[in-house]
Protein backbone atom coordinates (compact mmCIF):
# COMPACT_ATOMS: atom_id res chain seq x y z
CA UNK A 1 -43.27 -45.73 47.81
CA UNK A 2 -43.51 -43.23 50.38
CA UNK A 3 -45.85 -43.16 53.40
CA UNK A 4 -46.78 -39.20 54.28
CA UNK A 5 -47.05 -39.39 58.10
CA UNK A 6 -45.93 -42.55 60.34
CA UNK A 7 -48.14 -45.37 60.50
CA UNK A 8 -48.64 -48.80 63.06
CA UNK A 9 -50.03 -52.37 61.77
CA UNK A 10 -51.05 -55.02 63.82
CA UNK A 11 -51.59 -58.42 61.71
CA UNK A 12 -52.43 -61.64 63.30
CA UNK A 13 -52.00 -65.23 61.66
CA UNK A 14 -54.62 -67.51 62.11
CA UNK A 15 -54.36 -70.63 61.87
CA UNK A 16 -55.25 -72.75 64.84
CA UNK A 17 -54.33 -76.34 64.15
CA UNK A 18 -53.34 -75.47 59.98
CA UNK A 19 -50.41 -73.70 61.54
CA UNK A 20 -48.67 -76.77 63.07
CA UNK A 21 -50.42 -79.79 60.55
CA UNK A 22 -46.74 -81.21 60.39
CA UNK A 23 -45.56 -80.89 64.30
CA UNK A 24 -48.54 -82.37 65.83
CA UNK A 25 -49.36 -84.13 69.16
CA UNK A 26 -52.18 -84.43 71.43
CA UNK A 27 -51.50 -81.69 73.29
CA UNK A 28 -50.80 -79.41 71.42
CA UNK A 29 -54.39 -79.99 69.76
CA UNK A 30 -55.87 -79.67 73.53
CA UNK A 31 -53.71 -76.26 73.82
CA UNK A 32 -55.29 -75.14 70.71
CA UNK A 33 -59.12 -76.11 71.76
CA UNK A 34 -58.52 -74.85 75.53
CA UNK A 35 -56.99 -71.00 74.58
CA UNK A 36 -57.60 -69.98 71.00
CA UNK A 37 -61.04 -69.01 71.32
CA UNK A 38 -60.47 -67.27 74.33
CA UNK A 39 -57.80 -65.59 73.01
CA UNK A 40 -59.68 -64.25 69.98
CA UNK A 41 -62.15 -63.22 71.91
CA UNK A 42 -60.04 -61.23 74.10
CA UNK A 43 -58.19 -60.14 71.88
CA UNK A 44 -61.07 -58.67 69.92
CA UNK A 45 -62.52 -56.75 72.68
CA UNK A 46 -59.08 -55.04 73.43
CA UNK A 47 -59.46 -53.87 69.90
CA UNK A 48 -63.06 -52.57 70.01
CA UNK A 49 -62.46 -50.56 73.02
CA UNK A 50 -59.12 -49.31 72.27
CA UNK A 51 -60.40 -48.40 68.17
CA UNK A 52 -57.40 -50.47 66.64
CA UNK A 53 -58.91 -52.06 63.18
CA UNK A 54 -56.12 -54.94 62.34
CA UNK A 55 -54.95 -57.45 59.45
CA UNK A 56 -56.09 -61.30 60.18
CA UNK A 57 -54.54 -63.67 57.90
CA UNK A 58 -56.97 -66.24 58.05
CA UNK A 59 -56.15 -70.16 56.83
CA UNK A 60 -59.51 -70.78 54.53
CA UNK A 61 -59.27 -74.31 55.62
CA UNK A 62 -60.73 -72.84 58.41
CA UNK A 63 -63.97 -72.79 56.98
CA UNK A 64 -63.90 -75.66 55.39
CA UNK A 65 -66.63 -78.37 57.12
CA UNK A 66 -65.42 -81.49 55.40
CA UNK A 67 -61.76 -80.95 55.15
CA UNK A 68 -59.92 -84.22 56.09
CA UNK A 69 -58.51 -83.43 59.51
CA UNK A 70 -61.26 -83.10 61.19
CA UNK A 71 -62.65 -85.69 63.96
CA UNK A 72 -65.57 -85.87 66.49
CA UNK A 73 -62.87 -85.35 68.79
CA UNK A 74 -60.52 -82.57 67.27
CA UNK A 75 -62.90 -80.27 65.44
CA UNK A 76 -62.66 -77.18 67.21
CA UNK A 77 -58.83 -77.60 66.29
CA UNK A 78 -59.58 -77.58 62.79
CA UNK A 79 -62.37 -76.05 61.68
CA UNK A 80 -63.20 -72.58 63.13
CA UNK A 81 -65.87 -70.60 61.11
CA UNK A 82 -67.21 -69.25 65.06
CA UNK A 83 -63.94 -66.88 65.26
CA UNK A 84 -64.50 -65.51 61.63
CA UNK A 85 -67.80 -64.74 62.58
CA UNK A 86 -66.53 -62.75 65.52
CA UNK A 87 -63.98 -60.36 63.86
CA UNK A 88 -66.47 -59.66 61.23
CA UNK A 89 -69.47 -58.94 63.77
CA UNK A 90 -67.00 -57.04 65.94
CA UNK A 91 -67.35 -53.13 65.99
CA UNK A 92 -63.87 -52.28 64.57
CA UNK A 93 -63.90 -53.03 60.57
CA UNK A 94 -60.79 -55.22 60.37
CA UNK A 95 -59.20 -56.52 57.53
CA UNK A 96 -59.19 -60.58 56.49
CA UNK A 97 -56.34 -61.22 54.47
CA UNK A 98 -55.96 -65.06 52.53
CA UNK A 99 -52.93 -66.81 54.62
CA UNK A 100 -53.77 -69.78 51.86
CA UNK A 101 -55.82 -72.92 51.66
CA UNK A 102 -54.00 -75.04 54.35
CA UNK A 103 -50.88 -73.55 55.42
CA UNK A 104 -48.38 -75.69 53.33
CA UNK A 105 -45.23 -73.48 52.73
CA UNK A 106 -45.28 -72.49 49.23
CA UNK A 107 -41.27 -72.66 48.81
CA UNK A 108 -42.21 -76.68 48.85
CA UNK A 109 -44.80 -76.55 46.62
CA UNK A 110 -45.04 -76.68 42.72
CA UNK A 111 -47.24 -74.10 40.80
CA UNK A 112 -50.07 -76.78 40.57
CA UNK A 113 -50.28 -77.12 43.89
CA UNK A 114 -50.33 -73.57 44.79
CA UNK A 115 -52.96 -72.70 41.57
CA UNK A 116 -55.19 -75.37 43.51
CA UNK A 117 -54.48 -73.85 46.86
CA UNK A 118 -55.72 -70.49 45.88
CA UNK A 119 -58.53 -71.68 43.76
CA UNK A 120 -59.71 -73.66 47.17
CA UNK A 121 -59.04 -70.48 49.61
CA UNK A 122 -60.91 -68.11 47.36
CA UNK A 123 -63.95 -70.91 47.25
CA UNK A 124 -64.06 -70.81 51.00
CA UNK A 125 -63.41 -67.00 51.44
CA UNK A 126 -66.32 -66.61 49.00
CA UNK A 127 -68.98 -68.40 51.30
CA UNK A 128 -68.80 -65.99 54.26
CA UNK A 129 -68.65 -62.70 51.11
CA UNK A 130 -65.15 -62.21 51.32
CA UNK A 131 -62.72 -61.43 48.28
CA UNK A 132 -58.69 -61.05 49.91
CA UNK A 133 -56.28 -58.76 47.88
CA UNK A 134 -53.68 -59.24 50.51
CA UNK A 135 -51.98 -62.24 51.15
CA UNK A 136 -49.67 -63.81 54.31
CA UNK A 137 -47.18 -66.45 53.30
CA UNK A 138 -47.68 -69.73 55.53
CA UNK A 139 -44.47 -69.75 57.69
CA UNK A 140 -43.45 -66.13 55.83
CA UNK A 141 -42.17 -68.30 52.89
CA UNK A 142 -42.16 -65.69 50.06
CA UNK A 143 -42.83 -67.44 46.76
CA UNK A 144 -44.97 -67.90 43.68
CA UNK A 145 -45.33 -64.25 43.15
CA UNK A 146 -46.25 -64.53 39.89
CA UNK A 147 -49.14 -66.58 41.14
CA UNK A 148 -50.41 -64.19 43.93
CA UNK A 149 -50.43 -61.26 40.95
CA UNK A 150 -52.32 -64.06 38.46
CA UNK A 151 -55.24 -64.59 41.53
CA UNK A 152 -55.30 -60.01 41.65
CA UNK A 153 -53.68 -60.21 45.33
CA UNK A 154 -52.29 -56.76 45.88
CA UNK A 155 -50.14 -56.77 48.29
CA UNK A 156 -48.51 -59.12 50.44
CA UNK A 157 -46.30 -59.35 54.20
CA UNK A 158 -42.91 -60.28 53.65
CA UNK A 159 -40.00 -60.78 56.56
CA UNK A 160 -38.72 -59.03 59.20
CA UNK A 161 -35.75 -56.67 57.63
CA UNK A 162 -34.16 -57.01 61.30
CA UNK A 163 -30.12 -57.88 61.84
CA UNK A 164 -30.93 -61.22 62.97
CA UNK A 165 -32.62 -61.82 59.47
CA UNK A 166 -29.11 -62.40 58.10
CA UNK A 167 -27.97 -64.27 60.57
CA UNK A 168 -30.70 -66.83 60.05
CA UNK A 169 -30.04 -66.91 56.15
CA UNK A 170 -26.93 -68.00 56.84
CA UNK A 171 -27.25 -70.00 59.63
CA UNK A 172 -30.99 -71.23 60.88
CA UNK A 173 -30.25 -72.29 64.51
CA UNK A 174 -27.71 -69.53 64.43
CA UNK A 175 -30.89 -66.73 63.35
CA UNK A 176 -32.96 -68.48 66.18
CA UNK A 177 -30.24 -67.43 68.71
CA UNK A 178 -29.77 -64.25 67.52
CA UNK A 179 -34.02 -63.62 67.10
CA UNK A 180 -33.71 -63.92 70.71
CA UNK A 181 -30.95 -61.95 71.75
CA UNK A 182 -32.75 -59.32 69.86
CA UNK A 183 -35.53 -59.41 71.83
CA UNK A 184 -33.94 -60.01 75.08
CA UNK A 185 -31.57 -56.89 74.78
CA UNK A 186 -33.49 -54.63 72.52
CA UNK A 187 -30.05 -53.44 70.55
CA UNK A 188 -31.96 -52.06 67.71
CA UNK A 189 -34.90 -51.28 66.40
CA UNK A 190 -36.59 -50.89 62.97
CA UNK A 191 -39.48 -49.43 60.91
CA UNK A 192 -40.58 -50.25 57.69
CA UNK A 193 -42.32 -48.95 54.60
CA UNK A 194 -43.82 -50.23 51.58
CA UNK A 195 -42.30 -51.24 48.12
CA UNK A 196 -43.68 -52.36 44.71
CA UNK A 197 -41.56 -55.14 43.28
CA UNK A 198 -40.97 -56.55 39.89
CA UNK A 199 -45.30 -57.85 39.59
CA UNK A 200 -46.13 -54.78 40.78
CA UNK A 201 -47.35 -56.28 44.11
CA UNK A 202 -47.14 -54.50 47.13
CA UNK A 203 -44.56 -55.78 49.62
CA UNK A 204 -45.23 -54.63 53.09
CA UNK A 205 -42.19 -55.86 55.83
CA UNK A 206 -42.87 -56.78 59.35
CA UNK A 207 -40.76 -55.20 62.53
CA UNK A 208 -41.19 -57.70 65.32
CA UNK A 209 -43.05 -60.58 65.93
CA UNK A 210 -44.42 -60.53 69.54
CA UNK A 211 -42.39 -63.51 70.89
CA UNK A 212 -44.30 -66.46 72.84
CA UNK A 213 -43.13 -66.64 76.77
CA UNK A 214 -42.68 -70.57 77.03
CA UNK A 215 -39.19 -71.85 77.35
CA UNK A 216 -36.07 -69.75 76.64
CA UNK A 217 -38.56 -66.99 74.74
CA UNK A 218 -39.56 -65.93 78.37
CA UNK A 219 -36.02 -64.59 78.85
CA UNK A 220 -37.35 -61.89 76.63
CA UNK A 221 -39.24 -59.88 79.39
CA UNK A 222 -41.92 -57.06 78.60
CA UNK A 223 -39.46 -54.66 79.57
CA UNK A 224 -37.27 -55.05 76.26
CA UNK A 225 -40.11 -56.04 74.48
CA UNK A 226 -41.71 -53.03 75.48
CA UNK A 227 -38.74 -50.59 74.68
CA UNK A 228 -38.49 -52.13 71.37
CA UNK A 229 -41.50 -51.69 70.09
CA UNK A 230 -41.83 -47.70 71.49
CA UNK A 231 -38.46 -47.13 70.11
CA UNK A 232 -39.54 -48.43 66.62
CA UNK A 233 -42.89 -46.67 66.98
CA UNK A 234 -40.88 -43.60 67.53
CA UNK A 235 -38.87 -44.28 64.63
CA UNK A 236 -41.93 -45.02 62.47
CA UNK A 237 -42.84 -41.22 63.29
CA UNK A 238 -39.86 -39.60 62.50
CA UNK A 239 -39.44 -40.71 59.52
CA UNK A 240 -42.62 -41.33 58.03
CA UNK A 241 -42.49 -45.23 57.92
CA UNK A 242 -44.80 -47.90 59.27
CA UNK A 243 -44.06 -50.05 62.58
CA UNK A 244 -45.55 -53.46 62.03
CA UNK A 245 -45.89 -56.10 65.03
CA UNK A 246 -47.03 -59.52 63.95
CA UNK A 247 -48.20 -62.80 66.19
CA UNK A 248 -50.14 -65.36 66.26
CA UNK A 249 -52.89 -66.01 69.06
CA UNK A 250 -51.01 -68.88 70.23
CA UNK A 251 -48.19 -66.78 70.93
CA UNK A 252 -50.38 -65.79 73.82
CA UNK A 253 -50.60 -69.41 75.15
CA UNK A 254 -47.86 -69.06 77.62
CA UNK A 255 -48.53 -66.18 80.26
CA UNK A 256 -51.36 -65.29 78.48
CA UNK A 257 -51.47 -62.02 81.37
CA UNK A 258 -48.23 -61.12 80.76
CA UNK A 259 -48.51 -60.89 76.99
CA UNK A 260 -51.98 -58.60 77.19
CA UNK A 261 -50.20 -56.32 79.42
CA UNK A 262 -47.38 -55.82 76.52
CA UNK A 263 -50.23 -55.34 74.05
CA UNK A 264 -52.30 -53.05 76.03
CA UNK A 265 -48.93 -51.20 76.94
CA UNK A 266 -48.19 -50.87 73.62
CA UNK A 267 -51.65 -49.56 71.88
CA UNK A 268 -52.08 -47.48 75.09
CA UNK A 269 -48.62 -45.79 73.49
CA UNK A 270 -49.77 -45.77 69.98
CA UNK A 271 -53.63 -44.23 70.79
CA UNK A 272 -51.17 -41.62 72.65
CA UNK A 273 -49.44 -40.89 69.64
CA UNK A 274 -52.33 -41.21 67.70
CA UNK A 275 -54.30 -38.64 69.66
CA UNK A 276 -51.45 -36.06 68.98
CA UNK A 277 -52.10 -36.12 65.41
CA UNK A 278 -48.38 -38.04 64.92
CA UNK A 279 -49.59 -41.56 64.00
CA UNK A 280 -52.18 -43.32 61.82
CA UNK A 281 -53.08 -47.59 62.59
CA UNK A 282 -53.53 -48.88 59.12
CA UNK A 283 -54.35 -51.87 57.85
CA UNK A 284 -52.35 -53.81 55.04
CA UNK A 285 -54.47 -53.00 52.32
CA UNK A 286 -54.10 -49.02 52.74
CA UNK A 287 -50.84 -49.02 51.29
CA UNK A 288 -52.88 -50.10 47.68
């Protein structure tokens, strides 16, 4: 499948608490009350007045009042139906894409529980008038295909086809490493385009997840980040492919500032490219 002119995708995972169910603590549950809101809120506004529609792979636990996680205390950690109505009030028409019921990774999960996770995301989707052909992976686990095509999903994200990819099949703390080292010293670059596989699904690839700042990650200034992504938008144009950052809003937790200046650097470039007639921002189902 062949894309006629170059093309840029922003999609967004979220997930809030759903995202981290099994790594829990008490703060991170007071990170997620304090900055996600704020974060979406931002981040929506950036995207009205910049005219960039994007993907948001939304967990449809989300929306789900009575789901068993929730507390007096913890609810805005948990339960978030305030954002949705945000994105879909905004001025941009983005897209909401299914990232499942409740964010268990599917690769540990038998077909029954994946037949009820669907039937339970599409319940909830179908309260706010919302019907997902695309679908996110929780934790980019690719699996139960034949499941996503049985449900009349579409198309689908799949992984990064970067160098450190390989590295991390092979070795997991060995692909963290190397993750980093590819953002820190921005080596390469790549674009990606769209395939039909054996369901006929559409599998779309990501480039580059926009790396949190906390910890080591911070090593991996806006400078490389920066060069990175222009390089791979560049690529993207010359040769008719698609350059597709991913993140989540928590990866904004940590210099928030710092990490809105690399986004707004980076659609400044692509509206630049765009104007010129050499670019179009799509959304993940376009490629249908």
């Amino acid at each position: 499948m062949s894309i006629k002119k170059g093309s840029f995708i922003i999609s967004i995972d979220l997930e809030l608490a759903w995202g981290v169910w099994d790594k829990l603590n008490s703060q991170s549950i007071q990170k997620i009350i304090e900055y996600e809101r704020k974060i979406c809120s931002n981040l929506i506004k950036i995207f009205d007045e910049n005219e960039i529609p994007v993907t948001w792979a939304v967990v449809a636990a989300l929306l789900d009042s009575k789901n068993k996680m929730i507390t007096d205390q913890n609810q805005k950690a948990w339960y978030a139906p305030d954002i949705l109505e945000k994105i879909l009030n905004s001025k941009m028409k983005h897209l909401i894409a299914s990232h499942s019921y409740n964010h268990k990774e599917f690769d540990k999960c038998s077909k029954e529980q994946i037949d009820q996770d669907f039937e339970k995301s599409i319940h909830f989707f179908k309260l706010i008038n919302i019907n997902p052909d695309v679908f996110v992976f929780p934790r980019n686990q690719v699996f139960h295909l034949d499941i996503l095509k049985k449900y009349k999903f579409k198309t689908y994200r799949s992984v990064d086809k970067s160098w450190y990819k390989k590295v991390y099949m092979f070795n997991k703390q060995l692909g963290k490493i190397s993750n980093l080292i590819d953002k820190i010293i921005p080596i390469k670059t790549n674009s990606v385009k769209p395939s039909v596989d054996k369901f006929g699904l559409i599998e779309m690839p990501t480039s580059i997840l926009l790396l949190s700042k906390n910890g080591v990650r911070s090593l991996a200034t806006n400078y490389s980040m920066f060069k990175k992504i222009k390089d791979g938008i560049d690529l993207a144009i010359n040769r008719n492919e698609c350059f597709h950052i991913w993140f989540h809003p928590s990866n904004f937790y940590f210099k928030t500032e710092k990490q809105f200046d690399l986004l707004k650097k980076t659609i400044e470039y692509v509206n630049f490219k765009r104007q010129q007639g050499l670019i179009d921002i799509k959304l993940l189902n376009e490629f249908n």
